[in-house]
PDB file of N, CA and C in Angstrom:
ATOM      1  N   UNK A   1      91.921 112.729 102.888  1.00  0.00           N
ATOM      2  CA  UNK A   1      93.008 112.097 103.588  1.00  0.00           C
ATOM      3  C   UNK A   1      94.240 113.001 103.474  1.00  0.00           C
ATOM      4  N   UNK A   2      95.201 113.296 104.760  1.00  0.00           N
ATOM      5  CA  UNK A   2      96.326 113.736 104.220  1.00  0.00           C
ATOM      6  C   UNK A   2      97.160 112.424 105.066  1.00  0.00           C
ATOM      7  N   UNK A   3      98.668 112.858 103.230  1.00  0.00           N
ATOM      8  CA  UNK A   3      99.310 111.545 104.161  1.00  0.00           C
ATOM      9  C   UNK A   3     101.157 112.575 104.170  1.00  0.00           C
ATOM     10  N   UNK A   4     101.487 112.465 105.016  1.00  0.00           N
ATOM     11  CA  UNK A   4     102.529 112.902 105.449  1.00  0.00           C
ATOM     12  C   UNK A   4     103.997 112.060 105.390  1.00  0.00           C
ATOM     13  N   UNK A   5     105.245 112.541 104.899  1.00  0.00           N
ATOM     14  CA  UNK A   5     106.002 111.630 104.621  1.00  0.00           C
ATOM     15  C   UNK A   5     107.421 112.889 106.318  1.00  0.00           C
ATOM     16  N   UNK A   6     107.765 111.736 106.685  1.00  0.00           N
ATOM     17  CA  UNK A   6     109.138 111.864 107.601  1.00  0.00           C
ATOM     18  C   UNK A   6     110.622 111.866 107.434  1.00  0.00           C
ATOM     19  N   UNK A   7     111.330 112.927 107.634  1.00  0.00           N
ATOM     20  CA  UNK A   7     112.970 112.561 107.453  1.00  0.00           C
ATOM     21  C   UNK A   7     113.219 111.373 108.034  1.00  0.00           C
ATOM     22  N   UNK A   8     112.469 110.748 108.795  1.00  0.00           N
ATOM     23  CA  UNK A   8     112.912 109.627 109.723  1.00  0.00           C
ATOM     24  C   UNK A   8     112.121 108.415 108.691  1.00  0.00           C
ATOM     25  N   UNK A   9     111.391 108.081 107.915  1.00  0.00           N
ATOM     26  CA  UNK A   9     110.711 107.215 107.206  1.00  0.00           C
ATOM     27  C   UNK A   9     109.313 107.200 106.923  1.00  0.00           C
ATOM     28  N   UNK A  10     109.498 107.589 108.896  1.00  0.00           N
ATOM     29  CA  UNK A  10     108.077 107.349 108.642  1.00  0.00           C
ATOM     30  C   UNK A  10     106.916 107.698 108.198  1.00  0.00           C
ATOM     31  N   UNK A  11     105.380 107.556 108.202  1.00  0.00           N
ATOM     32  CA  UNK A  11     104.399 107.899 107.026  1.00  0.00           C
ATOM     33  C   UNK A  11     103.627 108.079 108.288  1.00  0.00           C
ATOM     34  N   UNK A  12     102.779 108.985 108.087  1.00  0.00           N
ATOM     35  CA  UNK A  12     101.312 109.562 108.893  1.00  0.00           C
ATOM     36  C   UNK A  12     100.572 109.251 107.845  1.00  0.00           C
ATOM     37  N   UNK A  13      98.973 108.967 108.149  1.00  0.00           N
ATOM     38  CA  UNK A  13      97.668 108.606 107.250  1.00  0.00           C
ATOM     39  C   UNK A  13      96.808 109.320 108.299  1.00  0.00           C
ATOM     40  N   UNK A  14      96.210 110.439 107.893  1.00  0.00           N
ATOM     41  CA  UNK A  14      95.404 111.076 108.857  1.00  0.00           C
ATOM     42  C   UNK A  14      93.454 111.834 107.772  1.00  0.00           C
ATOM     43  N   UNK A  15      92.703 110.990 108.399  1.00  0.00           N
ATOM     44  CA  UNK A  15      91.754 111.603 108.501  1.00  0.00           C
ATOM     45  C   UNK A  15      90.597 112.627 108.926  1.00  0.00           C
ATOM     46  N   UNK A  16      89.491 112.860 108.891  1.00  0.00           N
ATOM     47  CA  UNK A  16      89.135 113.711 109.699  1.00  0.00           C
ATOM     48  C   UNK A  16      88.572 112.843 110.914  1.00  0.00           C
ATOM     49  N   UNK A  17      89.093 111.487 110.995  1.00  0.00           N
ATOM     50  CA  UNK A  17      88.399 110.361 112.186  1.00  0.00           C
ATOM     51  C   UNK A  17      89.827 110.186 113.036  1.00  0.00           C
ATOM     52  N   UNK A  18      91.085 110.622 112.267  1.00  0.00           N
ATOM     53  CA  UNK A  18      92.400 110.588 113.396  1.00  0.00           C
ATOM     54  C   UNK A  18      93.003 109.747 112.207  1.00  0.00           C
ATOM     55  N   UNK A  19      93.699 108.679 112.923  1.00  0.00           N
ATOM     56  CA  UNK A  19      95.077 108.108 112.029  1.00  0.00           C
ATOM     57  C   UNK A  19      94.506 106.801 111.273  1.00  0.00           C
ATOM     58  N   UNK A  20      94.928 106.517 110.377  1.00  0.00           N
ATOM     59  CA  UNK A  20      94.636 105.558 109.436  1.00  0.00           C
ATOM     60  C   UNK A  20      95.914 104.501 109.757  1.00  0.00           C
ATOM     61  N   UNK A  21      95.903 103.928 111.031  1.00  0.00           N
ATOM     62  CA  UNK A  21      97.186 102.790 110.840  1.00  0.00           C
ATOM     63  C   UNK A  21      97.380 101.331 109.846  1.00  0.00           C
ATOM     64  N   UNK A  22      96.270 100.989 109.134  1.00  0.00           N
ATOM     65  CA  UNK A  22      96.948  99.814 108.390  1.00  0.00           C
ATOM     66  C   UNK A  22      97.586 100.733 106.824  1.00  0.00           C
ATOM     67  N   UNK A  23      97.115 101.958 107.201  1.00  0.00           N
ATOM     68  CA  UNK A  23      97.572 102.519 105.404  1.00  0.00           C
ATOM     69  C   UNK A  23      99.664 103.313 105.759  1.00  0.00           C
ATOM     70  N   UNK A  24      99.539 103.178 107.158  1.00  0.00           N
ATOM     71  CA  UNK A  24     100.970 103.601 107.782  1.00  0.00           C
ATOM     72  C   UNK A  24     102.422 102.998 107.525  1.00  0.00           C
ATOM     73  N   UNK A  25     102.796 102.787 106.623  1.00  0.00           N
ATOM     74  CA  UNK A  25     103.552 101.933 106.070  1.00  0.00           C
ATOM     75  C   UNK A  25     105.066 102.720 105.643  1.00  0.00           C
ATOM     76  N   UNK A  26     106.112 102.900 105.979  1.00  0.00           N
ATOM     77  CA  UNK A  26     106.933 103.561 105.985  1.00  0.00           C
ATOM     78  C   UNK A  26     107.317 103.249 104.735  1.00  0.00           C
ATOM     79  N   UNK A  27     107.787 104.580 103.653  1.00  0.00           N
ATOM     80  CA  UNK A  27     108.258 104.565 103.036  1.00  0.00           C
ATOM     81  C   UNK A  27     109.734 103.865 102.106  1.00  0.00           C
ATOM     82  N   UNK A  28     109.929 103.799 103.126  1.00  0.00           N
ATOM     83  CA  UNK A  28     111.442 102.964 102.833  1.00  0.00           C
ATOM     84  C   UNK A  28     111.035 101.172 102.700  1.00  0.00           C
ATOM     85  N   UNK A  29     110.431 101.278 104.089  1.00  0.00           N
ATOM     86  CA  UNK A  29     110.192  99.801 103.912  1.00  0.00           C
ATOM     87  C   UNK A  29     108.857  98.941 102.252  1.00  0.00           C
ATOM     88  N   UNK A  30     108.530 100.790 101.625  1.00  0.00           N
ATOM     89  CA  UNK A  30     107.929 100.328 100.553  1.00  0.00           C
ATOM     90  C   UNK A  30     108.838  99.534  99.376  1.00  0.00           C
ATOM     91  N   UNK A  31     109.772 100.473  99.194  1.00  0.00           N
ATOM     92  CA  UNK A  31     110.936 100.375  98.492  1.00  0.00           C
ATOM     93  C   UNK A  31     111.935  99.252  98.775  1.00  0.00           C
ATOM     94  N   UNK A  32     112.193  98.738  99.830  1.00  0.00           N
ATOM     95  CA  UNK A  32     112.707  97.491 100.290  1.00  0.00           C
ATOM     96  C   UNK A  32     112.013  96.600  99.819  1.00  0.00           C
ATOM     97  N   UNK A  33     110.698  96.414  99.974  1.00  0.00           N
ATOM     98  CA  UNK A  33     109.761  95.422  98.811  1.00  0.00           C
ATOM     99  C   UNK A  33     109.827  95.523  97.358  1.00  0.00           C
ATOM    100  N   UNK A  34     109.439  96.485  97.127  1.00  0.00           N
ATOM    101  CA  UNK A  34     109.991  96.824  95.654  1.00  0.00           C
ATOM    102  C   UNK A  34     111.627  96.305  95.083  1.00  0.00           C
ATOM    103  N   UNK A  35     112.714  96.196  95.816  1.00  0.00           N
ATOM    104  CA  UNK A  35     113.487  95.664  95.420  1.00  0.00           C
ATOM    105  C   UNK A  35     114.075  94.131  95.698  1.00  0.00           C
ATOM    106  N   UNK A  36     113.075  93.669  96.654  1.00  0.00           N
ATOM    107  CA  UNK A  36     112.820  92.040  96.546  1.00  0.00           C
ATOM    108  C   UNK A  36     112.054  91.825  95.489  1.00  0.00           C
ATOM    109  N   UNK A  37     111.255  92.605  94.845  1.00  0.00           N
ATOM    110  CA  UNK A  37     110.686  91.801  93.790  1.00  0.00           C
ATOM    111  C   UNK A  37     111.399  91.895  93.018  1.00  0.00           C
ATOM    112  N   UNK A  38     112.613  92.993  92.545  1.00  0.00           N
ATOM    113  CA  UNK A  38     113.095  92.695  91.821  1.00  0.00           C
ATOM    114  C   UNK A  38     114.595  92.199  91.705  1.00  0.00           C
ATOM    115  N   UNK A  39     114.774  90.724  92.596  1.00  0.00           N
ATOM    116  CA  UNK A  39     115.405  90.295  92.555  1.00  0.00           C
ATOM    117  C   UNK A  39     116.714  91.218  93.602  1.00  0.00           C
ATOM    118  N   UNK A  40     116.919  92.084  94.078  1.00  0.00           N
ATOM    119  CA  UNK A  40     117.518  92.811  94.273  1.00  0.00           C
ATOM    120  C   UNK A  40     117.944  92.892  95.959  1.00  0.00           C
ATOM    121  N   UNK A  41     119.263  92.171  96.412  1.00  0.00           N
ATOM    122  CA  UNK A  41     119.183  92.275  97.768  1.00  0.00           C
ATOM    123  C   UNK A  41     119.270  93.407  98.555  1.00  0.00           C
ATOM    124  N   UNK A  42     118.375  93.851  99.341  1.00  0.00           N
ATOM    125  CA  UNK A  42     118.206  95.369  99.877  1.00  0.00           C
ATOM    126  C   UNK A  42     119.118  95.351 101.039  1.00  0.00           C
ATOM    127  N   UNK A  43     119.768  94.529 101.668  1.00  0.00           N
ATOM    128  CA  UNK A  43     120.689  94.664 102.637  1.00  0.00           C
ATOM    129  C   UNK A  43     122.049  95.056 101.912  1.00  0.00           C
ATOM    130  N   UNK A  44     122.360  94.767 100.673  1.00  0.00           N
ATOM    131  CA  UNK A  44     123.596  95.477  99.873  1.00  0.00           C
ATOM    132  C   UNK A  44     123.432  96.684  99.716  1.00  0.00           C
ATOM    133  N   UNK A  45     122.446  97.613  99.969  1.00  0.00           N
ATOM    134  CA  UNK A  45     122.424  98.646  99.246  1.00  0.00           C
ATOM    135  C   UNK A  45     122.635  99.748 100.476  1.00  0.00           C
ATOM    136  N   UNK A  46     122.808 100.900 100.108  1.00  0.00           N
ATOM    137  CA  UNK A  46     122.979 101.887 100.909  1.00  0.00           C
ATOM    138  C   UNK A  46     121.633 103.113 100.696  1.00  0.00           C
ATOM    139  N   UNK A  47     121.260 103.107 101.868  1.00  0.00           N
ATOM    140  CA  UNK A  47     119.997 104.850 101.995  1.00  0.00           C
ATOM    141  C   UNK A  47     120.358 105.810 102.936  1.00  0.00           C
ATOM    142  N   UNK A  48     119.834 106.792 102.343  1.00  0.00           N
ATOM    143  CA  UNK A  48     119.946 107.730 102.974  1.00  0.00           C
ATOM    144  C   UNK A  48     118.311 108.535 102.765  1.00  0.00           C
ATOM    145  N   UNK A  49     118.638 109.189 104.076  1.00  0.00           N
ATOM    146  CA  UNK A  49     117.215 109.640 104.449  1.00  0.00           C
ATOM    147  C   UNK A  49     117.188 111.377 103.599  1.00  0.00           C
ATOM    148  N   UNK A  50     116.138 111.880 103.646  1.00  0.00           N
ATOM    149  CA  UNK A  50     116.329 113.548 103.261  1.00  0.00           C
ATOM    150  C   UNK A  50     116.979 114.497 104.077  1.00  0.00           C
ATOM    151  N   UNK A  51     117.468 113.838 105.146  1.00  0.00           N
ATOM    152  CA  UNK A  51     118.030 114.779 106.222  1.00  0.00           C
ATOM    153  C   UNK A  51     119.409 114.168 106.467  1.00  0.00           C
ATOM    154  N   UNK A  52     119.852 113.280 105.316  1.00  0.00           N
ATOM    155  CA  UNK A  52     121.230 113.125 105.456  1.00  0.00           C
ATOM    156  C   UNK A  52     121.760 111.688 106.033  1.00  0.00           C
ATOM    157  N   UNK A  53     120.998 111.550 106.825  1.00  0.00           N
ATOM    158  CA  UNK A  53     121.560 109.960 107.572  1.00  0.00           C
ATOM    159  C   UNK A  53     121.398 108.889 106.837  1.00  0.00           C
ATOM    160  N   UNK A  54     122.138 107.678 107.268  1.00  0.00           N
ATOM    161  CA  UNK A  54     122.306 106.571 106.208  1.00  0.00           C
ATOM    162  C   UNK A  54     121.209 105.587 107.141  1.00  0.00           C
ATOM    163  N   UNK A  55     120.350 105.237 106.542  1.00  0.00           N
ATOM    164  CA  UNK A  55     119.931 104.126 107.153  1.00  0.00           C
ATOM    165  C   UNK A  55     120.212 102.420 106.757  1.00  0.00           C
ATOM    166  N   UNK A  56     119.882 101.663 107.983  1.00  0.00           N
ATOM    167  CA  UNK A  56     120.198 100.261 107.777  1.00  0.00           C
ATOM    168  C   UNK A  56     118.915  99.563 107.615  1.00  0.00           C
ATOM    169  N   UNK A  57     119.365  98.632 106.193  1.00  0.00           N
ATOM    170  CA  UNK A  57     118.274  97.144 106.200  1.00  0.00           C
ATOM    171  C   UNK A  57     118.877  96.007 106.505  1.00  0.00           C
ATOM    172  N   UNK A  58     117.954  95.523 107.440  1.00  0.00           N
ATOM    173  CA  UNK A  58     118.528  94.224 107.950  1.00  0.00           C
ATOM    174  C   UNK A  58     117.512  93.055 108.085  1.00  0.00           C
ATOM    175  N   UNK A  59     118.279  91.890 107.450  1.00  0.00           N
ATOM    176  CA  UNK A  59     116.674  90.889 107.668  1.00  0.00           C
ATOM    177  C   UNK A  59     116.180  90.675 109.229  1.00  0.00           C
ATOM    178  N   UNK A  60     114.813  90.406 108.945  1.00  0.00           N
ATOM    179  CA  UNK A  60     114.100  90.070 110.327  1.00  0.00           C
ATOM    180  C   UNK A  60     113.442  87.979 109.772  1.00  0.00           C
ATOM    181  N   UNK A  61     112.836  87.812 110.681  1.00  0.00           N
ATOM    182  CA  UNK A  61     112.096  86.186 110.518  1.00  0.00           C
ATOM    183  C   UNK A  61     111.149  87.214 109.563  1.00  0.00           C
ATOM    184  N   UNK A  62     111.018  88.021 109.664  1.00  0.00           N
ATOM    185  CA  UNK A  62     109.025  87.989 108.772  1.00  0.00           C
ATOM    186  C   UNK A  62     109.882  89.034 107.725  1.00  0.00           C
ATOM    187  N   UNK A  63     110.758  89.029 107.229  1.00  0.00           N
ATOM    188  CA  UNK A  63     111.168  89.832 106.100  1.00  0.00           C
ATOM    189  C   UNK A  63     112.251  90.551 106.017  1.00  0.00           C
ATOM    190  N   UNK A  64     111.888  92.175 106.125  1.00  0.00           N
ATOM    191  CA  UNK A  64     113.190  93.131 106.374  1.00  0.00           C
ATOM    192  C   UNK A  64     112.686  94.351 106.882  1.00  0.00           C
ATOM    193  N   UNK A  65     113.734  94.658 107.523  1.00  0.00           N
ATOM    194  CA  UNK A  65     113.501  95.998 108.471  1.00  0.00           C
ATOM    195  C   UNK A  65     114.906  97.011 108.385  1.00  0.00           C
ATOM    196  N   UNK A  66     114.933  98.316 109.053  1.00  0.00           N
ATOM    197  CA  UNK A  66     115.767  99.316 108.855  1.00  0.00           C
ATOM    198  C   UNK A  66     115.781  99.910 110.233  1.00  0.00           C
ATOM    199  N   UNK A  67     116.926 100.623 110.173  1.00  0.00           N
ATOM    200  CA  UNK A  67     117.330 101.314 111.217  1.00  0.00           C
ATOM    201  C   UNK A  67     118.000 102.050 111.175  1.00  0.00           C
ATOM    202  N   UNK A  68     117.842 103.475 111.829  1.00  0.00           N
ATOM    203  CA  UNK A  68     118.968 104.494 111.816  1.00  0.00           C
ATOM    204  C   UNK A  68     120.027 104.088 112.613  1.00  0.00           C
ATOM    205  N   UNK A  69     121.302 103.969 112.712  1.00  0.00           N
ATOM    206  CA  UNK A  69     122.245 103.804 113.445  1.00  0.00           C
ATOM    207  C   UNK A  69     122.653 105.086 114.193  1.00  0.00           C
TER     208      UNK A  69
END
């Protein structure tokens, strides 16, 4: 398997059969879970990507999501 990480978040899962989409799970939005479990509201916090930009978490109905502005 190679898995590929993005200035933009996102995650590639690639086999020798093509893309692995349920293992595609953006990085950030790992870490946004990780800090609901720990108690921790992820819309207070501030990210930034490896290429400098700040990204946004914002709740959705089914949880939380992000966005580059």
């Amino acid at each position: 398997m190679k898995i590929m990480f993005f200035c933009n978040g996102n995650t590639a899962v690639l086999t020798k059969d093509g893309q692995v989409n349920h293992l595609q799970e953006s990085w950030i939005r790992l870490f946004i879970k990780f800090l609901v479990e720990q108690d921790i509201d992820p819309t207070q916090q501030k990210y930034f990507m490896p290429d400098g930009q700040e990204a946004q978490v914002f709740k959705t109905p089914d949880g939380y999501s992000w966005r580059i502005p």
